[in-house]
N, C-alpha and C. Protein backbone atom coordinates (compact mmCIF):
# COMPACT_ATOMS: atom_id res chain seq x y z
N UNK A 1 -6.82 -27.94 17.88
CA UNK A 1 -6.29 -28.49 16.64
C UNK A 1 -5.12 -27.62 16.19
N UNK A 2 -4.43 -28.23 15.86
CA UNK A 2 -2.83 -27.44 15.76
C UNK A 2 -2.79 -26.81 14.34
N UNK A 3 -3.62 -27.78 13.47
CA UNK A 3 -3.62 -27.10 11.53
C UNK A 3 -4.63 -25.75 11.60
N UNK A 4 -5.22 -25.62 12.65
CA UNK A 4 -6.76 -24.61 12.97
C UNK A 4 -6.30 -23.17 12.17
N UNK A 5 -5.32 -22.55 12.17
CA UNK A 5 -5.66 -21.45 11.87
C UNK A 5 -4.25 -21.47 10.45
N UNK A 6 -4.15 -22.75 9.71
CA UNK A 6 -3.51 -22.96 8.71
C UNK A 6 -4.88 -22.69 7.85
N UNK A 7 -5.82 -23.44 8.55
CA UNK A 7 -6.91 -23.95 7.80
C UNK A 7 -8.13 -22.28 7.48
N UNK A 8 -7.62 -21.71 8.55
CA UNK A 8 -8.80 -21.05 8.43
C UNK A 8 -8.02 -19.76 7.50
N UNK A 9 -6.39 -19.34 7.11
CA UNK A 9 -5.97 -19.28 6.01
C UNK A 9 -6.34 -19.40 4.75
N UNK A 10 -5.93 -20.38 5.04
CA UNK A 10 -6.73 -20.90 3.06
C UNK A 10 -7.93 -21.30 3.15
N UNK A 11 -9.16 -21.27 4.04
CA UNK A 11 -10.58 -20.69 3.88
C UNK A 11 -10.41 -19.55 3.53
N UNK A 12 -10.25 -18.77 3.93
CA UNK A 12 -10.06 -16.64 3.73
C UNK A 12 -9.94 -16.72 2.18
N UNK A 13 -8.68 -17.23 1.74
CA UNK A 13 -7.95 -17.13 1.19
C UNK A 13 -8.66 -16.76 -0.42
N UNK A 14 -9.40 -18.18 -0.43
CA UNK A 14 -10.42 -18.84 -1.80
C UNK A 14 -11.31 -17.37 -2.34
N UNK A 15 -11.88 -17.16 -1.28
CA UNK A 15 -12.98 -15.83 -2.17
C UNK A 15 -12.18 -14.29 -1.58
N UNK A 16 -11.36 -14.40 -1.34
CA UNK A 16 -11.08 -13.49 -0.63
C UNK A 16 -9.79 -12.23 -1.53
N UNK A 17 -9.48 -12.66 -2.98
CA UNK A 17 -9.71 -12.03 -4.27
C UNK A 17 -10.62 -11.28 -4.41
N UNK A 18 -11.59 -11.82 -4.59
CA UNK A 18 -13.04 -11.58 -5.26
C UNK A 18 -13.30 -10.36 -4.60
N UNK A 19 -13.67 -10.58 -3.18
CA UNK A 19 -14.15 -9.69 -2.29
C UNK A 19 -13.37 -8.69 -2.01
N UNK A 20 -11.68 -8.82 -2.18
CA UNK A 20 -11.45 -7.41 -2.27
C UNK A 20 -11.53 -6.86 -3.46
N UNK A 21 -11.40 -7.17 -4.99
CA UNK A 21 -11.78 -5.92 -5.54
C UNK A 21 -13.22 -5.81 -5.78
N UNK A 22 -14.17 -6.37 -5.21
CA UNK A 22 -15.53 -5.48 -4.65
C UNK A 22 -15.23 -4.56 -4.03
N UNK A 23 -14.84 -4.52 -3.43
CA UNK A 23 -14.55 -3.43 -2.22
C UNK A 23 -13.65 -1.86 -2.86
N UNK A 24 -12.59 -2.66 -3.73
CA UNK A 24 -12.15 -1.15 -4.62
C UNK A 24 -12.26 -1.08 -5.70
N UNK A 25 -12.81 -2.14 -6.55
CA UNK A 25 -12.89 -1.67 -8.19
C UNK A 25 -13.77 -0.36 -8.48
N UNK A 26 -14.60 0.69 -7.32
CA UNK A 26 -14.89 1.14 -7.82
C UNK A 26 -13.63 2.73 -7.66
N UNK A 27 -13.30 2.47 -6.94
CA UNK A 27 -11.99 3.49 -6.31
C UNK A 27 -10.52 3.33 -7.43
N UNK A 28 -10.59 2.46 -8.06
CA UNK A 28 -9.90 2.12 -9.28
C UNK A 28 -10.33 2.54 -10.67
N UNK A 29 -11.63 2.53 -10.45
CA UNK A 29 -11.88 3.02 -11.99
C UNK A 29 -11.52 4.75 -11.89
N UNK A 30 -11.19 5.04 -10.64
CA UNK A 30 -11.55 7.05 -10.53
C UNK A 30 -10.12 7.33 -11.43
N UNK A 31 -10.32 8.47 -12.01
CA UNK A 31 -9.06 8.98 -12.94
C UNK A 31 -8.17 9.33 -11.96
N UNK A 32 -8.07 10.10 -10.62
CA UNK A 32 -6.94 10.52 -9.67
C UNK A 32 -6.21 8.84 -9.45
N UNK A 33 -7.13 8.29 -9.23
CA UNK A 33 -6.06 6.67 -8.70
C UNK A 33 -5.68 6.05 -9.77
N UNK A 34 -6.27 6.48 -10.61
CA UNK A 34 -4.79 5.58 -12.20
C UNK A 34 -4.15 6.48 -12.41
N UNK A 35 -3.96 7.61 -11.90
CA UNK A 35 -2.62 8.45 -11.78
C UNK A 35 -1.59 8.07 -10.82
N UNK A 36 -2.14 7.76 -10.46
CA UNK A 36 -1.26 6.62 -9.51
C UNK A 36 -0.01 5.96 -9.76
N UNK A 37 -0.33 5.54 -11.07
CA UNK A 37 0.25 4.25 -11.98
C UNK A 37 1.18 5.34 -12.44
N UNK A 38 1.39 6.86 -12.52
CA UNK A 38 2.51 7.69 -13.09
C UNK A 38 3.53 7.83 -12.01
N UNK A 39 3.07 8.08 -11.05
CA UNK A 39 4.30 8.15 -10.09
C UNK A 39 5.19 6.91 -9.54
N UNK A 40 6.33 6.79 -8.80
CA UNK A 40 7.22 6.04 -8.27
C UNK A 40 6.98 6.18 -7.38
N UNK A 41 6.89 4.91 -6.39
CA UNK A 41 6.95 5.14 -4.96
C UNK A 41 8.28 4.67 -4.36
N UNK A 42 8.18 3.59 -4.55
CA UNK A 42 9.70 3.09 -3.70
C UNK A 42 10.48 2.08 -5.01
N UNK A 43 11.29 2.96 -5.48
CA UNK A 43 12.58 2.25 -6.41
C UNK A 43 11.99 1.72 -7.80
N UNK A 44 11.48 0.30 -7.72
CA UNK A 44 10.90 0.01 -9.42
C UNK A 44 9.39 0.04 -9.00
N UNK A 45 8.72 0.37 -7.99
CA UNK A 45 7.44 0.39 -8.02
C UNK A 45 6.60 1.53 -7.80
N UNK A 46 5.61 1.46 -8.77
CA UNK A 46 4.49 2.65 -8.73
C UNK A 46 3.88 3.06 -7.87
N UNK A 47 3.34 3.96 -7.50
CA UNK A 47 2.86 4.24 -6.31
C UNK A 47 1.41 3.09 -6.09
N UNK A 48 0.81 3.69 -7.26
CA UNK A 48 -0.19 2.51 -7.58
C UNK A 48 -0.35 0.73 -7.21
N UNK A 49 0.92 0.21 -7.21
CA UNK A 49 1.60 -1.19 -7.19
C UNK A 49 1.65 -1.06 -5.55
N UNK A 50 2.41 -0.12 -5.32
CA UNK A 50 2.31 0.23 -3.81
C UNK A 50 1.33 -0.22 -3.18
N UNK A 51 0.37 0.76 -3.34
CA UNK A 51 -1.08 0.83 -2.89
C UNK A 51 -2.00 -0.19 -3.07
N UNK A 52 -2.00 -1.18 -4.02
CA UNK A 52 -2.82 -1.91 -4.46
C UNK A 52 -2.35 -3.26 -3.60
N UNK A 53 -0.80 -3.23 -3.21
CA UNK A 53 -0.28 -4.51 -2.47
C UNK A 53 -0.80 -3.96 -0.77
N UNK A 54 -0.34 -2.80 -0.46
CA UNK A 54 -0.80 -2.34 0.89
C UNK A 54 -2.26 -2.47 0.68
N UNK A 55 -3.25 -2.09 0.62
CA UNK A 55 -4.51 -2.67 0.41
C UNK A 55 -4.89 -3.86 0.55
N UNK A 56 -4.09 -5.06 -0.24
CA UNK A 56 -4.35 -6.66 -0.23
C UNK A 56 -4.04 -7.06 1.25
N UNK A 57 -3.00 -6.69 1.67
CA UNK A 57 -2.17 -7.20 2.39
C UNK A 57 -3.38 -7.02 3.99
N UNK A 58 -3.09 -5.66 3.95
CA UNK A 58 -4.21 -4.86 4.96
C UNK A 58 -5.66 -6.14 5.00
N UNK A 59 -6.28 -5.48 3.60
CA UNK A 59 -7.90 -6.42 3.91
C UNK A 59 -7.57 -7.92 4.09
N UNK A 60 -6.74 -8.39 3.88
CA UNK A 60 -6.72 -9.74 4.15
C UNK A 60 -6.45 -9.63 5.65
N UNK A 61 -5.49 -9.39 6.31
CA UNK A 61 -5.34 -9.85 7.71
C UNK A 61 -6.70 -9.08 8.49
N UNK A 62 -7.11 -7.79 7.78
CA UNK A 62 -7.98 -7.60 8.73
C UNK A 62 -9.56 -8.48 8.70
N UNK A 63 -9.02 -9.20 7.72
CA UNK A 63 -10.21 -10.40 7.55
C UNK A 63 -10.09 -11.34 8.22
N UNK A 64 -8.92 -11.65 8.27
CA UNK A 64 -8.64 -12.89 8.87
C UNK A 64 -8.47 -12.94 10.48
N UNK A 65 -8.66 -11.58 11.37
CA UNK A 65 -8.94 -11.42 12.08
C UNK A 65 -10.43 -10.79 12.73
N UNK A 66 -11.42 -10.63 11.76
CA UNK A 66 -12.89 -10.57 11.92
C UNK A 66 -12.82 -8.84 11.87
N UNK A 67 -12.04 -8.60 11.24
CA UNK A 67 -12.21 -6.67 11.79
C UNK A 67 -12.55 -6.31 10.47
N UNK A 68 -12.55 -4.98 10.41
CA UNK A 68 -13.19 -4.46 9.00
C UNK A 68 -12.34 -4.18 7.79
N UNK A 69 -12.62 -5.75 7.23
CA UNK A 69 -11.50 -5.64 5.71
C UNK A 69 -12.21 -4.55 4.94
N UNK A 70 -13.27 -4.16 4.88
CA UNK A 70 -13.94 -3.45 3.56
C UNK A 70 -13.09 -2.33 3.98
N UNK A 71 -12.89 -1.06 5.09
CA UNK A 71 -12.23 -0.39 5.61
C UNK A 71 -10.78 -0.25 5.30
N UNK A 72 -10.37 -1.06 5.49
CA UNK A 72 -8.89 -1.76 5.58
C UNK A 72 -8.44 -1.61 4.01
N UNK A 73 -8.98 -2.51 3.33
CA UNK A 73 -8.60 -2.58 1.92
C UNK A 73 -8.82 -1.15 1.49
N UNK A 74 -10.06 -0.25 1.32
CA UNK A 74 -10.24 1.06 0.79
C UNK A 74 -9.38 1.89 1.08
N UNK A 75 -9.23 2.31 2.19
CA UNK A 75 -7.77 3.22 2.90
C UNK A 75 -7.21 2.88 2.63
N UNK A 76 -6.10 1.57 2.51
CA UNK A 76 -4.95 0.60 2.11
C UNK A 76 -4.38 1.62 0.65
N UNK A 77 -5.53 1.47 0.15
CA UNK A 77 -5.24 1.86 -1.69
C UNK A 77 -5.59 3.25 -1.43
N UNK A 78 -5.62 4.10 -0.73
CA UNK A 78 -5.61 5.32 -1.19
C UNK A 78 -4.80 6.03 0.59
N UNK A 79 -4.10 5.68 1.10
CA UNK A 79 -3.19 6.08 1.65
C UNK A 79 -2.25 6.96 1.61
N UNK A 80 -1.75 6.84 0.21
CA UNK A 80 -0.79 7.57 -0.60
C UNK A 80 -1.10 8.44 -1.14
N UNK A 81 -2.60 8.94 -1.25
CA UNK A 81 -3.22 9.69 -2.47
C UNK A 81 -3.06 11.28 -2.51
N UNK A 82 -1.38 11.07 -3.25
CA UNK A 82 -0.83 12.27 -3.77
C UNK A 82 -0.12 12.27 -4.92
N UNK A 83 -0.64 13.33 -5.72
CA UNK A 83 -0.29 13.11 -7.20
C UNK A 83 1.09 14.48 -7.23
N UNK A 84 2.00 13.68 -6.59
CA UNK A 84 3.03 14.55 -6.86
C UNK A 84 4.55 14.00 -7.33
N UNK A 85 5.32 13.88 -7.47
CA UNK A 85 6.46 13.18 -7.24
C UNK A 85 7.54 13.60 -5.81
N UNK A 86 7.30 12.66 -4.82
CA UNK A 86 7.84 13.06 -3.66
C UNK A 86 9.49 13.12 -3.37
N UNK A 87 10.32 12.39 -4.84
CA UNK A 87 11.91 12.28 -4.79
C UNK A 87 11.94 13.42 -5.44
N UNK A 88 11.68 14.38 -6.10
CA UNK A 88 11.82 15.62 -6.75
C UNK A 88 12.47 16.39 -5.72
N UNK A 89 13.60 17.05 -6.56
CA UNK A 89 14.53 17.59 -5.49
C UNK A 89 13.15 18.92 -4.68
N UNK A 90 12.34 19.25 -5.53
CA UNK A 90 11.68 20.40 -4.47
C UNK A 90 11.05 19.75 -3.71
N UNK A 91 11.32 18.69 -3.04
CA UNK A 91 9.89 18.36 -1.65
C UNK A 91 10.70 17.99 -0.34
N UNK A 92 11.17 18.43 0.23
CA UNK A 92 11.89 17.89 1.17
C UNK A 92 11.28 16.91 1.81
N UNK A 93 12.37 15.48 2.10
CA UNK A 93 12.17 14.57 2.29
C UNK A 93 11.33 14.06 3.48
N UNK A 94 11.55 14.78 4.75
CA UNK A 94 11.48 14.84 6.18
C UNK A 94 9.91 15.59 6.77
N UNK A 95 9.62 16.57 5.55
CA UNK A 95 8.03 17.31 5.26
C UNK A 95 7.36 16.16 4.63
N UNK A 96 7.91 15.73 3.42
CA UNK A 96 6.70 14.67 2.93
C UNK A 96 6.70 13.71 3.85
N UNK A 97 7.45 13.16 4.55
CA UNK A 97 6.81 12.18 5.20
C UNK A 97 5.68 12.77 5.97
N UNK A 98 6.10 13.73 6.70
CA UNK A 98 4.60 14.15 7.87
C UNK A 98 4.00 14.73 6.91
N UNK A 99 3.93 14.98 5.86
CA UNK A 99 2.33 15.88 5.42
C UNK A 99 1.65 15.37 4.70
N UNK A 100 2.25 14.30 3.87
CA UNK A 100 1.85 13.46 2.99
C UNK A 100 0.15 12.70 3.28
N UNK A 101 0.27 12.74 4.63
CA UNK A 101 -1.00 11.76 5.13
C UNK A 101 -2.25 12.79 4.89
N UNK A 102 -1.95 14.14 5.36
CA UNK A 102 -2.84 14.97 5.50
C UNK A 102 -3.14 15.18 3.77
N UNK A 103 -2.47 15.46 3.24
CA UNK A 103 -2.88 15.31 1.70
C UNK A 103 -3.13 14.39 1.02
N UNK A 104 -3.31 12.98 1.68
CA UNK A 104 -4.13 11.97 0.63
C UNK A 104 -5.10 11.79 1.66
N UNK A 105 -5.25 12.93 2.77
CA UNK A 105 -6.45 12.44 3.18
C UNK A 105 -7.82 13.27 2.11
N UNK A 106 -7.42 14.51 2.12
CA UNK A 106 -8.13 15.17 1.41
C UNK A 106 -8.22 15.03 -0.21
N UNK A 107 -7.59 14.35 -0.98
CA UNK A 107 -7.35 13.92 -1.94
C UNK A 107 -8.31 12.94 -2.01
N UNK A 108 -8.48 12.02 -0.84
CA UNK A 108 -9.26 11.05 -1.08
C UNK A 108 -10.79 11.53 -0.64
N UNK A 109 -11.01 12.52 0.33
CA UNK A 109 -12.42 13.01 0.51
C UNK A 109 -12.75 13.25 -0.96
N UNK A 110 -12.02 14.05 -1.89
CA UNK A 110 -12.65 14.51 -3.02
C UNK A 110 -12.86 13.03 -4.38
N UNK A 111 -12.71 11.97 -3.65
CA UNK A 111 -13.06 11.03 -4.26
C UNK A 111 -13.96 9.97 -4.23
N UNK A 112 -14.35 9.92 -3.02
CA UNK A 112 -15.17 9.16 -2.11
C UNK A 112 -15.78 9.84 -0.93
N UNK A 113 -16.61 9.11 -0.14
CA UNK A 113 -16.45 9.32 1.44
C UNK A 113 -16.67 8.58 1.93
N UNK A 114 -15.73 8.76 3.27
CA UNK A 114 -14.67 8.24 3.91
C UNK A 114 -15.62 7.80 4.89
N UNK A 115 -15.48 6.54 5.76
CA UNK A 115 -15.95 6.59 6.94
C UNK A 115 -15.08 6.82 7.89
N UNK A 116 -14.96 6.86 8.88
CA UNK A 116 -14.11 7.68 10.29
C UNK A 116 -12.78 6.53 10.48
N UNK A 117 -13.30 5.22 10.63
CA UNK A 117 -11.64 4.32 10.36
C UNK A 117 -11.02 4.83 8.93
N UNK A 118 -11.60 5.01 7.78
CA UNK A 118 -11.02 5.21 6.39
C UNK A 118 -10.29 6.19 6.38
N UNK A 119 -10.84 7.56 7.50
CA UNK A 119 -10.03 8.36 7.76
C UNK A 119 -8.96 8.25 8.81
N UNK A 120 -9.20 7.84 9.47
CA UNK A 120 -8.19 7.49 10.65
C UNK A 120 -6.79 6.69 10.06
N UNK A 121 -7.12 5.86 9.36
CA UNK A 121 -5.96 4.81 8.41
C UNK A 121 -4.87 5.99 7.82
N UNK A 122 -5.87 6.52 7.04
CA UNK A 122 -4.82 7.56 6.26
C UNK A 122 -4.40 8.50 6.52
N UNK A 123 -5.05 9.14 7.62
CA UNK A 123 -4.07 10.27 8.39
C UNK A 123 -2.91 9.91 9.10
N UNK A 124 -3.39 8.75 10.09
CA UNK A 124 -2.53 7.92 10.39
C UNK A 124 -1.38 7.14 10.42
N UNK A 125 -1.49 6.54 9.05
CA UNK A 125 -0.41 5.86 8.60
C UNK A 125 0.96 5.70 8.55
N UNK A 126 1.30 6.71 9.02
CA UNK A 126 2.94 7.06 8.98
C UNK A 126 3.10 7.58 10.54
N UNK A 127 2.65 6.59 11.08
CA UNK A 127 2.87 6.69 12.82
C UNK A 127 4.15 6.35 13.27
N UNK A 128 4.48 6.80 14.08
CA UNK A 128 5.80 6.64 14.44
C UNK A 128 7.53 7.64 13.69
N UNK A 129 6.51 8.48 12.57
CA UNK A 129 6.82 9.29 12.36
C UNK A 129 6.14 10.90 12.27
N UNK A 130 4.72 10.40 12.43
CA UNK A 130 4.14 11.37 13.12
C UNK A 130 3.61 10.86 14.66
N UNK A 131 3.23 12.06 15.35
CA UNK A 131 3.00 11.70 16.91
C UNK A 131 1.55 11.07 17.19
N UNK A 132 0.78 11.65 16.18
CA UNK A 132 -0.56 10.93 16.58
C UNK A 132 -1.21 9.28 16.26
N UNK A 133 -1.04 8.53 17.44
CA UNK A 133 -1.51 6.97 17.05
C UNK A 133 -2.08 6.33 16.91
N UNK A 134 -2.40 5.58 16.03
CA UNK A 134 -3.94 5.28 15.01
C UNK A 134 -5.07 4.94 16.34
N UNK A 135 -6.21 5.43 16.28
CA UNK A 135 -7.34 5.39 16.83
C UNK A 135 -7.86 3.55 16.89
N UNK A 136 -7.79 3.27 15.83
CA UNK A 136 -8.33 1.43 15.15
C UNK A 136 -7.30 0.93 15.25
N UNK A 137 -7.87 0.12 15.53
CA UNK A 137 -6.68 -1.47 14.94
C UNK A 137 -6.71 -1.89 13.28
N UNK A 138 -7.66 -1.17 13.03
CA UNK A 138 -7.43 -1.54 11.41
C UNK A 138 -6.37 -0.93 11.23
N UNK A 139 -6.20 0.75 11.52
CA UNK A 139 -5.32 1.93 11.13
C UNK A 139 -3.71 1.19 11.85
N UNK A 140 -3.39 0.47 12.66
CA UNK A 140 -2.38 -0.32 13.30
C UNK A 140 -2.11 -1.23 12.00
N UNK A 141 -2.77 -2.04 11.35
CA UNK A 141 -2.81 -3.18 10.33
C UNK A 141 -2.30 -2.27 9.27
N UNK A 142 -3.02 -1.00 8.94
CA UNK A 142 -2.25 -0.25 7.33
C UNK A 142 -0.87 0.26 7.56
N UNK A 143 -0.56 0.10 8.82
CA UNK A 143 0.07 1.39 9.34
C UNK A 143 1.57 0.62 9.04
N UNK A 144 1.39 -0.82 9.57
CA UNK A 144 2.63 -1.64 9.70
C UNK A 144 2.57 -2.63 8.34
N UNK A 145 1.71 -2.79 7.12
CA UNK A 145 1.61 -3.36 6.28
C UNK A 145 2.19 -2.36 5.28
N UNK A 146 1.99 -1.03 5.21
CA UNK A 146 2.67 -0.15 4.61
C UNK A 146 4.39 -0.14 4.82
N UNK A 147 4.68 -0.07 6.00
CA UNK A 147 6.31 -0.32 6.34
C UNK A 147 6.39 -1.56 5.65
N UNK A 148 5.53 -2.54 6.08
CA UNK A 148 6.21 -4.57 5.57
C UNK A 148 6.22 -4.07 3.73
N UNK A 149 5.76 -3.47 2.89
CA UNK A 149 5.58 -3.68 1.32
C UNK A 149 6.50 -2.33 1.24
N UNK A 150 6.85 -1.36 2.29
CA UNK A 150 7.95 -0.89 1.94
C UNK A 150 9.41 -1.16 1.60
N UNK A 151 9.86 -1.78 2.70
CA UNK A 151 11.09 -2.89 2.93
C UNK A 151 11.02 -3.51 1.91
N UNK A 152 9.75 -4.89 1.36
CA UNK A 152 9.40 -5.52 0.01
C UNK A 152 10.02 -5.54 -0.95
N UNK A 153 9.64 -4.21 -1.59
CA UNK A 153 9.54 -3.31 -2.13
C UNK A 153 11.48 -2.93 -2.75
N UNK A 154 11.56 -2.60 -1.44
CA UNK A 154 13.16 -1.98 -1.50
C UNK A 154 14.30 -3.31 -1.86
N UNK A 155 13.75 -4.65 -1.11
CA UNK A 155 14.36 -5.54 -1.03
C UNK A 155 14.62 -6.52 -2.91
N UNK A 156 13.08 -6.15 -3.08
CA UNK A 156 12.75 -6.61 -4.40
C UNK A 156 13.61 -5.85 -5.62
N UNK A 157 13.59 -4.51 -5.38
CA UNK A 157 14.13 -3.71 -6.50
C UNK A 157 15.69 -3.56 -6.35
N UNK A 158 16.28 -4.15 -4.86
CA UNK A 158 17.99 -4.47 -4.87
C UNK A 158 18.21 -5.26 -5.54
N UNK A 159 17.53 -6.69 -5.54
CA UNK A 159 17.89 -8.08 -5.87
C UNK A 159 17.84 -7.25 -7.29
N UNK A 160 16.81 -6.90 -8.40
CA UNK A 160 16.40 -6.81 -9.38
C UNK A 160 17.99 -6.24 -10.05
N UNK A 161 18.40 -4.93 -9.16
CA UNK A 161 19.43 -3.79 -9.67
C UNK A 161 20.71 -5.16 -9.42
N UNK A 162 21.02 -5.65 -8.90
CA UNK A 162 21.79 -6.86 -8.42
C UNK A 162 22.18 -7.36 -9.59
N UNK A 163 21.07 -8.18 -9.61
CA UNK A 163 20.85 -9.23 -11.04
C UNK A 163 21.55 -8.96 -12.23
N UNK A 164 20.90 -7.41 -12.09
CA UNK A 164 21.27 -6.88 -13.42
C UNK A 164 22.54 -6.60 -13.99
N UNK A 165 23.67 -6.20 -12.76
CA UNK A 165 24.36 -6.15 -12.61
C UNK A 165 25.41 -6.85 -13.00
N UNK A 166 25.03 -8.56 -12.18
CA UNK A 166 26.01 -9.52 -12.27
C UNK A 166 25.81 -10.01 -13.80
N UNK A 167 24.68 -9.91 -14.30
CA UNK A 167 23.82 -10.33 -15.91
C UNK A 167 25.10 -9.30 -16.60
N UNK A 168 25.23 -7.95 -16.20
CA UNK A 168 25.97 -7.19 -17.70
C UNK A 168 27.67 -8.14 -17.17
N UNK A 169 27.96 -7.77 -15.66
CA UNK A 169 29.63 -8.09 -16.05
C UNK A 169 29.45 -9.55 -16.44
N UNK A 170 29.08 -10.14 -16.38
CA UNK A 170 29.59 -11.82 -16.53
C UNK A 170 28.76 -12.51 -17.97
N UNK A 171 28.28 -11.41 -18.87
CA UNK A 171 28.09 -11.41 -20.14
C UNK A 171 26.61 -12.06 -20.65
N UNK A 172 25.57 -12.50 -19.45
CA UNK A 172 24.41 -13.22 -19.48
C UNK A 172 23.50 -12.26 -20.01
N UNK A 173 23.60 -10.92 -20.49
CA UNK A 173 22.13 -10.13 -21.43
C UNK A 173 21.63 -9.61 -20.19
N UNK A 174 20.19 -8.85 -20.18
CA UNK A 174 19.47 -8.69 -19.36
C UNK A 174 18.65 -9.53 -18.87
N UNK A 175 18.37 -9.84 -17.65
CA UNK A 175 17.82 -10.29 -17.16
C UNK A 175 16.08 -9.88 -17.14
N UNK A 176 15.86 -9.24 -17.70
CA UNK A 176 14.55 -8.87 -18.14
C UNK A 176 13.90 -10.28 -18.54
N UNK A 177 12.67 -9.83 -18.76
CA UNK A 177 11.86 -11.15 -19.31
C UNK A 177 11.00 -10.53 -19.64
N UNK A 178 10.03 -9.44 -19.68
CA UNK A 178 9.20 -8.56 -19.90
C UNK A 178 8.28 -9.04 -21.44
């Protein structure tokens, strides 16, 4: 059947809200991950916003491929888990990328525990800029869903700076709506 895996889409799709924030509302209520919501990650978005889209994005396909969304989604949202500001001229750019993983891995032990994919995801994650390559295929799914809501991300907050732009010279106000 050619609609077969349209269909089995929007089956997933229906409870598949629900079931992910089962899976992290309780990793959301922790005070380190609504700190989250203070830092910037990429341009107009929070690290938090970050994390919470890498997470969706993650448990859904790894649902929709029978693998372990509960996994997937938990690591997803705490990937990042560093409460620092990483554009601050003291962090060099080229260090945070490689160390970053190792510090929300432990960031996140002291919040939870981890099972061995949960860890693998987040050490992981920034493969291809570090040498070691994800163990799971879940850790493959965070790994490249993190790059896809990076780009997003970047693409979303050009158009936005854009907008805004053409809104002041050509006399249309802000384009806000807030």
């Amino acid at each position: 059947m050619v609609f077969s895996p349209l269909n089995k889409v929007r089956e997933y799709k229906r409870g598949a809200l629900k079931e992910f924030f089962e899976h992290i509302d309780a990793l959301l209520e922790s005070d380190e991950v609504k700190q989250l919501d203070d830092y910037r990650q990429h341009y107009c978005f929070s690290r938090l916003q970050h994390s919470i889209d890498v997470a969706y994005y993650s448990f859904f396909l790894s649902k929709l491929f029978g693998w372990d969304s509960k996994s997937a989604a938990r690591a997803g949202l705490l990937h990042d888990m560093f409460l620092y500001d990483c554009h601050d001229d003291s962090y060099k750019v080229k260090s945070h990328l490689r160390l970053h993983p190792k510090i929300a891995l432990e960031n996140a032990r002291g919040i939870c525990e981890l099972n061995e994919i949960e860890e693998d995801i987040i050490k992981k994650h920034m493969w291809l800029i570090t040498m070691r390559p994800p163990r799971y295929k879940e850790s493959y799914i965070v790994t490249f869903v993190d790059k896809y809501c990076a780009l997003r991300e970047l693409c979303i907050s050009v158009t936005r700076r854009c907008g805004e732009k053409f809104a002041a010279r050509n006399g249309y106000g802000s384009l806000n709506r807030a």
